[in-house]
C-alpha atoms as a PDB file:
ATOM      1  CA  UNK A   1       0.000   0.000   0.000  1.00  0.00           C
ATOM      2  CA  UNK A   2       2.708   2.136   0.538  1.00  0.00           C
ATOM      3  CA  UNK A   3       6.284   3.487  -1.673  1.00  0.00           C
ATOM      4  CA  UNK A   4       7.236   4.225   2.220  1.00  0.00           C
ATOM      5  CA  UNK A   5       6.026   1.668   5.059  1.00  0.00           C
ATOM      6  CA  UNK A   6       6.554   2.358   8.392  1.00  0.00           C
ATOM      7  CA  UNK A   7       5.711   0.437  11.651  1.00  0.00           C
ATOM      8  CA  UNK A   8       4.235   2.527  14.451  1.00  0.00           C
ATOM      9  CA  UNK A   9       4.486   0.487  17.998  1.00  0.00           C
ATOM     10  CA  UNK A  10       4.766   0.888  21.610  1.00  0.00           C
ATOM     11  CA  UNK A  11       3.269  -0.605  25.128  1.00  0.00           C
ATOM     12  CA  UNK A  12      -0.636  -1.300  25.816  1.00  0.00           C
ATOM     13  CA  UNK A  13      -2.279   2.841  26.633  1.00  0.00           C
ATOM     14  CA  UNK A  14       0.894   4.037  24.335  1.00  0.00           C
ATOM     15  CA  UNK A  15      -1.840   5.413  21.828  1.00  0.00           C
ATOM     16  CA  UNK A  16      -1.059   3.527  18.691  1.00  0.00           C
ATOM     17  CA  UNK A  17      -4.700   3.305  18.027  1.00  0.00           C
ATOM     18  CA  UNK A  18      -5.425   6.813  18.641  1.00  0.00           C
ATOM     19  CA  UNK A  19      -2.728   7.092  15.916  1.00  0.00           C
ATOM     20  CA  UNK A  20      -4.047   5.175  13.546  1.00  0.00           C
ATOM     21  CA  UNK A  21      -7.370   6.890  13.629  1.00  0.00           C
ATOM     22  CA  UNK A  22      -5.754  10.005  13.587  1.00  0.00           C
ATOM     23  CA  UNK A  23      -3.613   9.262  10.708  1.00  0.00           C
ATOM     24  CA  UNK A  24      -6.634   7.811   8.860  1.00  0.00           C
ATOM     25  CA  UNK A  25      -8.827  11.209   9.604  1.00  0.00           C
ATOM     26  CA  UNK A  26      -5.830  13.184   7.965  1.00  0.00           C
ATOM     27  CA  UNK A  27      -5.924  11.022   4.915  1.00  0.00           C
ATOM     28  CA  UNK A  28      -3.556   8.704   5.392  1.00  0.00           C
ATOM     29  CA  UNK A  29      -3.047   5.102   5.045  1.00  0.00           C
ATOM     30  CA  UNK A  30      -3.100   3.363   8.275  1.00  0.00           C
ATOM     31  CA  UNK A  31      -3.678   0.053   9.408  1.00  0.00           C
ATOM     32  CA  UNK A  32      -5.031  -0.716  12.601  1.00  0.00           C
ATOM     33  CA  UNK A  33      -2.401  -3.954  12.914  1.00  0.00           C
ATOM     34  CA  UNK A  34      -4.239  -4.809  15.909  1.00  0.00           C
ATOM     35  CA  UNK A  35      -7.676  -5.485  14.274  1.00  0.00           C
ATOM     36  CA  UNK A  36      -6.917  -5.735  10.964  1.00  0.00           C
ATOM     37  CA  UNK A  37      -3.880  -8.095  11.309  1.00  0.00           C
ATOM     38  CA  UNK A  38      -3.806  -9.684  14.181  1.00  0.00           C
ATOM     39  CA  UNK A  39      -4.761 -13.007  15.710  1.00  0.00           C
ATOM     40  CA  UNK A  40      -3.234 -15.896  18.263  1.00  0.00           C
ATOM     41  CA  UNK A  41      -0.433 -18.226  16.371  1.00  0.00           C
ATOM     42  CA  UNK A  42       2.743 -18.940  17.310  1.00  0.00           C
ATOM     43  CA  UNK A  43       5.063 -16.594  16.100  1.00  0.00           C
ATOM     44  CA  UNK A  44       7.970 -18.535  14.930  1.00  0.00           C
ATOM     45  CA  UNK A  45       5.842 -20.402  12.550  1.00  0.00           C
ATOM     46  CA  UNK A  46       2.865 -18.011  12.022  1.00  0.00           C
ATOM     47  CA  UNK A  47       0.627 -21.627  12.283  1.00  0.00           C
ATOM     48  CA  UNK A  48      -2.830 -20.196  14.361  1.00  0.00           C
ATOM     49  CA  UNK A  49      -2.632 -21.655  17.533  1.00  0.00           C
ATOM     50  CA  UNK A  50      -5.656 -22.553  20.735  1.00  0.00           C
ATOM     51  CA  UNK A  51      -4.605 -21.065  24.383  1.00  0.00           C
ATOM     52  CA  UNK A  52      -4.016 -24.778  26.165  1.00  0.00           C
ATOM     53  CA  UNK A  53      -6.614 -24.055  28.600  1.00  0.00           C
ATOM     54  CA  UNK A  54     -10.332 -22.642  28.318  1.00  0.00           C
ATOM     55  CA  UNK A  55      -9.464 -19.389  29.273  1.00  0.00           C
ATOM     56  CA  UNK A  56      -5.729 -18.485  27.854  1.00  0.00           C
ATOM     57  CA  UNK A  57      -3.774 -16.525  30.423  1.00  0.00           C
ATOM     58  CA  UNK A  58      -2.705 -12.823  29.973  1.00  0.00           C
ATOM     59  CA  UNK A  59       1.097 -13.883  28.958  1.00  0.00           C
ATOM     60  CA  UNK A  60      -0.216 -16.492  26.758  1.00  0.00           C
ATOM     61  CA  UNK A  61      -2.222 -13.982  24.785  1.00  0.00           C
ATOM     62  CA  UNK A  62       0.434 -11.496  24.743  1.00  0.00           C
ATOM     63  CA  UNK A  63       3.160 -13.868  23.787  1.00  0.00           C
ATOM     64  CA  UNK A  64       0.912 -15.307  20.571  1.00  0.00           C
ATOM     65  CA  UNK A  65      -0.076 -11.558  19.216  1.00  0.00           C
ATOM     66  CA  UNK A  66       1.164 -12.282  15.749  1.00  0.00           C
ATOM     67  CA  UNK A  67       0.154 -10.651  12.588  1.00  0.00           C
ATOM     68  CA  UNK A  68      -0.461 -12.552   9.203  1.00  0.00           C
ATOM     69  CA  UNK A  69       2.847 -11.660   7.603  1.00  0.00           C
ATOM     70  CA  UNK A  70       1.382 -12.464   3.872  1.00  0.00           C
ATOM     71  CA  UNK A  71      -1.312  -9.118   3.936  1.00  0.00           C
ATOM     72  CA  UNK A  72       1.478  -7.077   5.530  1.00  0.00           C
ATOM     73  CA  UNK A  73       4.032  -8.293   2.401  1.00  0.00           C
ATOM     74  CA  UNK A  74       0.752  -7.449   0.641  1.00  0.00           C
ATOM     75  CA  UNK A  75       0.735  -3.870   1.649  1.00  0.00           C
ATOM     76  CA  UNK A  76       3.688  -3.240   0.776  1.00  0.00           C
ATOM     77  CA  UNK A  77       3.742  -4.531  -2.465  1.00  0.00           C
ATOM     78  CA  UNK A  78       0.808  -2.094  -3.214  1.00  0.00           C
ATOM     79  CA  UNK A  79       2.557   0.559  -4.280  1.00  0.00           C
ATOM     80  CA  UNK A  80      -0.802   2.973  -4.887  1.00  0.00           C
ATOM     81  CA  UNK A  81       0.258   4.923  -1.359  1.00  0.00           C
ATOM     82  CA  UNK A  82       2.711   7.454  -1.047  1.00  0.00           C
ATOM     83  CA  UNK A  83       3.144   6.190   2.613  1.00  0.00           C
ATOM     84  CA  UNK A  84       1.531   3.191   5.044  1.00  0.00           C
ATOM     85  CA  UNK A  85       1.619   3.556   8.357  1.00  0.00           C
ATOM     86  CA  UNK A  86       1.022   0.103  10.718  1.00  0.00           C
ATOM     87  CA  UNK A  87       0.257   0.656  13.692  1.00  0.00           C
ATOM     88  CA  UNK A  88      -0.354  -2.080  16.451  1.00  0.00           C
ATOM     89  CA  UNK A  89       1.568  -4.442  18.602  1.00  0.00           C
ATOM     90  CA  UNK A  90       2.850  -7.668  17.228  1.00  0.00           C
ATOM     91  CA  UNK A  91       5.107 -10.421  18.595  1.00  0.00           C
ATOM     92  CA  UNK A  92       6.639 -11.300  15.168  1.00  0.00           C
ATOM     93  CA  UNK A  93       7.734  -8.189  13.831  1.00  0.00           C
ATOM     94  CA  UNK A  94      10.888  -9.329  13.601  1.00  0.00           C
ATOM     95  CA  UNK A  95       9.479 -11.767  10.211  1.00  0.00           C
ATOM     96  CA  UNK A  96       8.767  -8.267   8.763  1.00  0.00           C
ATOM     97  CA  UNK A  97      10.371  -5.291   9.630  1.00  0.00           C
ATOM     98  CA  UNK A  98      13.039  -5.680   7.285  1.00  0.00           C
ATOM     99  CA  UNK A  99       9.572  -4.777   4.453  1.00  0.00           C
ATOM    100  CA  UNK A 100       9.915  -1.390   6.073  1.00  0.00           C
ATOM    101  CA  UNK A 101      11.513   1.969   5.939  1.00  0.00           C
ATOM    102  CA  UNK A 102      11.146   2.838   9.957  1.00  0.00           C
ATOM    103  CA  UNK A 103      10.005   1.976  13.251  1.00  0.00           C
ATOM    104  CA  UNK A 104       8.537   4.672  15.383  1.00  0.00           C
ATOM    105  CA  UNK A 105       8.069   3.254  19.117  1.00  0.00           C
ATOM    106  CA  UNK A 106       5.386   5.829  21.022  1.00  0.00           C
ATOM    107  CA  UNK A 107       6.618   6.291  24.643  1.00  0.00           C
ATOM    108  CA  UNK A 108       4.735   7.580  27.664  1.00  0.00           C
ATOM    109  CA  UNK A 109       5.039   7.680  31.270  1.00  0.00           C
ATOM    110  CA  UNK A 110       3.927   5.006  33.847  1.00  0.00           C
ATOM    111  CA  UNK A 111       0.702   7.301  34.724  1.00  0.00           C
ATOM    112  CA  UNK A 112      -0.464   8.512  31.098  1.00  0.00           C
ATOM    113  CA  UNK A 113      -0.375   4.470  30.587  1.00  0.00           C
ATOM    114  CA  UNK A 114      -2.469   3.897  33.617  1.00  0.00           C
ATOM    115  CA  UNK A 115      -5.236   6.540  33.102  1.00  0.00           C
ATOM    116  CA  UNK A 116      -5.453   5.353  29.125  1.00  0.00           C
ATOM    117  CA  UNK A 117      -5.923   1.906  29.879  1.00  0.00           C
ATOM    118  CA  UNK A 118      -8.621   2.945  32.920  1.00  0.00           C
ATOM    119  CA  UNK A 119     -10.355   5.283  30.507  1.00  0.00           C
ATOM    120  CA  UNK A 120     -10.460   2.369  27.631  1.00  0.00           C
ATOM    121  CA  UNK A 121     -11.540  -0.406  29.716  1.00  0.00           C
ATOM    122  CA  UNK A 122     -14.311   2.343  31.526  1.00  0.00           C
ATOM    123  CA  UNK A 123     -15.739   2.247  28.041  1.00  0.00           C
ATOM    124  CA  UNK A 124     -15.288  -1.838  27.371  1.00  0.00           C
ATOM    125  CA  UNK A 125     -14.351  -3.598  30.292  1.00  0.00           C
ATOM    126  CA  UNK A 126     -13.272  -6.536  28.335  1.00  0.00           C
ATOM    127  CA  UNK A 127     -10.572  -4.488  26.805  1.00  0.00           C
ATOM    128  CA  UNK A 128      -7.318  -5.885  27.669  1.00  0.00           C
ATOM    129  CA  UNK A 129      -6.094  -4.234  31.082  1.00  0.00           C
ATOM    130  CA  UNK A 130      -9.157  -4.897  32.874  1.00  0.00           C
ATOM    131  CA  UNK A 131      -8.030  -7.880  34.774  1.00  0.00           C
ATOM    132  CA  UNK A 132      -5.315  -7.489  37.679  1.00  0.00           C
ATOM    133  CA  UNK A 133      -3.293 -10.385  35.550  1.00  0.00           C
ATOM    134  CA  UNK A 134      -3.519  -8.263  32.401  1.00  0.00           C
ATOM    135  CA  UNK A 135      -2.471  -5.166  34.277  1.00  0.00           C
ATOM    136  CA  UNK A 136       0.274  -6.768  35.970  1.00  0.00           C
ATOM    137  CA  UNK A 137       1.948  -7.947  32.544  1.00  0.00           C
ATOM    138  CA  UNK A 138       1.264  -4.463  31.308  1.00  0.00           C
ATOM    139  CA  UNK A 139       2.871  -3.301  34.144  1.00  0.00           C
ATOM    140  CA  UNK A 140       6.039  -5.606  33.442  1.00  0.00           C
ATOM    141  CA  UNK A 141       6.239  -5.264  29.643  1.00  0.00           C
ATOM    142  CA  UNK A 142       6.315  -1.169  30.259  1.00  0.00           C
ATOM    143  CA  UNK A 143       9.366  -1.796  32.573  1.00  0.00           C
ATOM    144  CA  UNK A 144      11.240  -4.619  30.417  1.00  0.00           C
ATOM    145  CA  UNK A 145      10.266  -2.812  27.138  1.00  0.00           C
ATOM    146  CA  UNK A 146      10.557  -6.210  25.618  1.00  0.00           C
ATOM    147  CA  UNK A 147       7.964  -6.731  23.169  1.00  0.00           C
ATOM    148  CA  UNK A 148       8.749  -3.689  20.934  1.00  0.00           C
ATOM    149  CA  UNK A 149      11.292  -3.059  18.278  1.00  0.00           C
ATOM    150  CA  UNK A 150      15.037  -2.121  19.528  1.00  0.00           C
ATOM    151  CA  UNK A 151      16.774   0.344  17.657  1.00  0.00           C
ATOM    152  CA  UNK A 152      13.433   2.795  16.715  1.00  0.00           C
ATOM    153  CA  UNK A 153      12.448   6.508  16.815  1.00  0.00           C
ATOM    154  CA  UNK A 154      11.125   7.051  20.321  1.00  0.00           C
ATOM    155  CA  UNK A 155       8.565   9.352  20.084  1.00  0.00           C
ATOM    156  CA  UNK A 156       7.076  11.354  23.049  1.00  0.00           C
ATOM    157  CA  UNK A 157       3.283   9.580  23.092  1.00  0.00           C
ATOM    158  CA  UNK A 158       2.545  11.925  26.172  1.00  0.00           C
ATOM    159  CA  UNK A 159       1.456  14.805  23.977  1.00  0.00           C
ATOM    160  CA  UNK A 160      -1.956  15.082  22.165  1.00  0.00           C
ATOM    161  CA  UNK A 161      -2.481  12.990  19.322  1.00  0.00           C
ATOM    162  CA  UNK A 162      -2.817  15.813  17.039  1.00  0.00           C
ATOM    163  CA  UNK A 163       1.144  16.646  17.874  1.00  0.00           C
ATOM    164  CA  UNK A 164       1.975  13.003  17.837  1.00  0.00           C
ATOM    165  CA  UNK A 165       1.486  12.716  14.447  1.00  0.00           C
ATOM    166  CA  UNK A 166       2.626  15.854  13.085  1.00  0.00           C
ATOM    167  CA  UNK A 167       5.521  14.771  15.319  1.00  0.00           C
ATOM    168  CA  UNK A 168       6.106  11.385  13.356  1.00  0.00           C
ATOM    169  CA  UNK A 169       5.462  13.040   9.490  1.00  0.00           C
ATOM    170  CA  UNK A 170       7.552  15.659  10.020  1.00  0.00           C
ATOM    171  CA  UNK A 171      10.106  12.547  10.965  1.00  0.00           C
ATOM    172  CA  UNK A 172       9.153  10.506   7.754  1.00  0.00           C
ATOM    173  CA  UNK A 173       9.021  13.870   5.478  1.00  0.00           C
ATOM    174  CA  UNK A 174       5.359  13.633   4.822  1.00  0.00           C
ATOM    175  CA  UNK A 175       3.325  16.355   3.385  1.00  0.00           C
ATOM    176  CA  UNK A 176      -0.441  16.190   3.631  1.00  0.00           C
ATOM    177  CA  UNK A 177      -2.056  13.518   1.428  1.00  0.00           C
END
């Protein structure tokens, strides 16, 4: 979908949906990885995998948040975009990063993450972050910082999403669709 691709990630409450939407209202191609792409497999393989009990654990779901790797080599074959933007959390990035031209990783603080997940799961409290299991891998992935990409443009999520994004064009030299 895009000449330029770029991944936009970050913890749970970072805002990469409120991103995406953003990016979308400005006329923009963005994907919202985490509905669009996303489902449980195991991420070596990319085979769709069943939690091993009735009710898969937190880590279980976050560990086996893959994204179908064919539409993403998809996008980016479609060259009818001047830029895609995917934005989401994924745990096998690493079979498809090398497809893109950047990584932008949103950052916040312990507290912005906190009151975004409570405002989320105040509108759906099945959202992820609802349960004290959920929130306590949150909790732990925000202080490891494992699950995102290493080497990316940190960008300061704290802001409002309006400056966010005009934040991460200016960074990709976009001009308005």
């Amino acid at each position: 979908m895009g000449v330029r691709n770029y991944l936009i990630e970050g913890v749970s409450g970072a805002g990469k949906t409120a991103v995406a939407t953003e990016l979308q209202r400005r006329g923009y191609q963005a994907i919202h990885g985490d509905r669009e792409l996303a489902y449980r497999g195991d991420p070596g393989t990319g085979l769709p995998m069943a939690p091993e009990t009735e009710t898969p654990t937190a880590l279980w779901m976050s560990e086996h948040q893959i994204w179908d790797v064919e539409k993403v080599r998809a996008y980016v074959a479609n060259q009818d975009e001047a830029i895609t933007f995917f934005c989401g959390g994924s745990r096998n990035y690493s079979k498809f990063i090398d497809l893109l031209d950047g990584v932008f990783v949103l950052e916040v603080d312990l507290a912005t993450m906190n009151r975004r997940i409570d405002e989320r799961v105040a509108l759906d409290p099945t959202d992820f972050g609802a349960r004290p299991e959920e929130r306590d891998l949150i909790a732990r992935l925000f202080e490891t910082k494992q699950d995102v990409p290493k080497n990316a443009i940190s960008i300061d999520a704290t802001a409002p999403v309006a400056r966010v994004v005009d934040d991460i064009l200016s960074r990709c030299g976009a001009a308005a669709p």
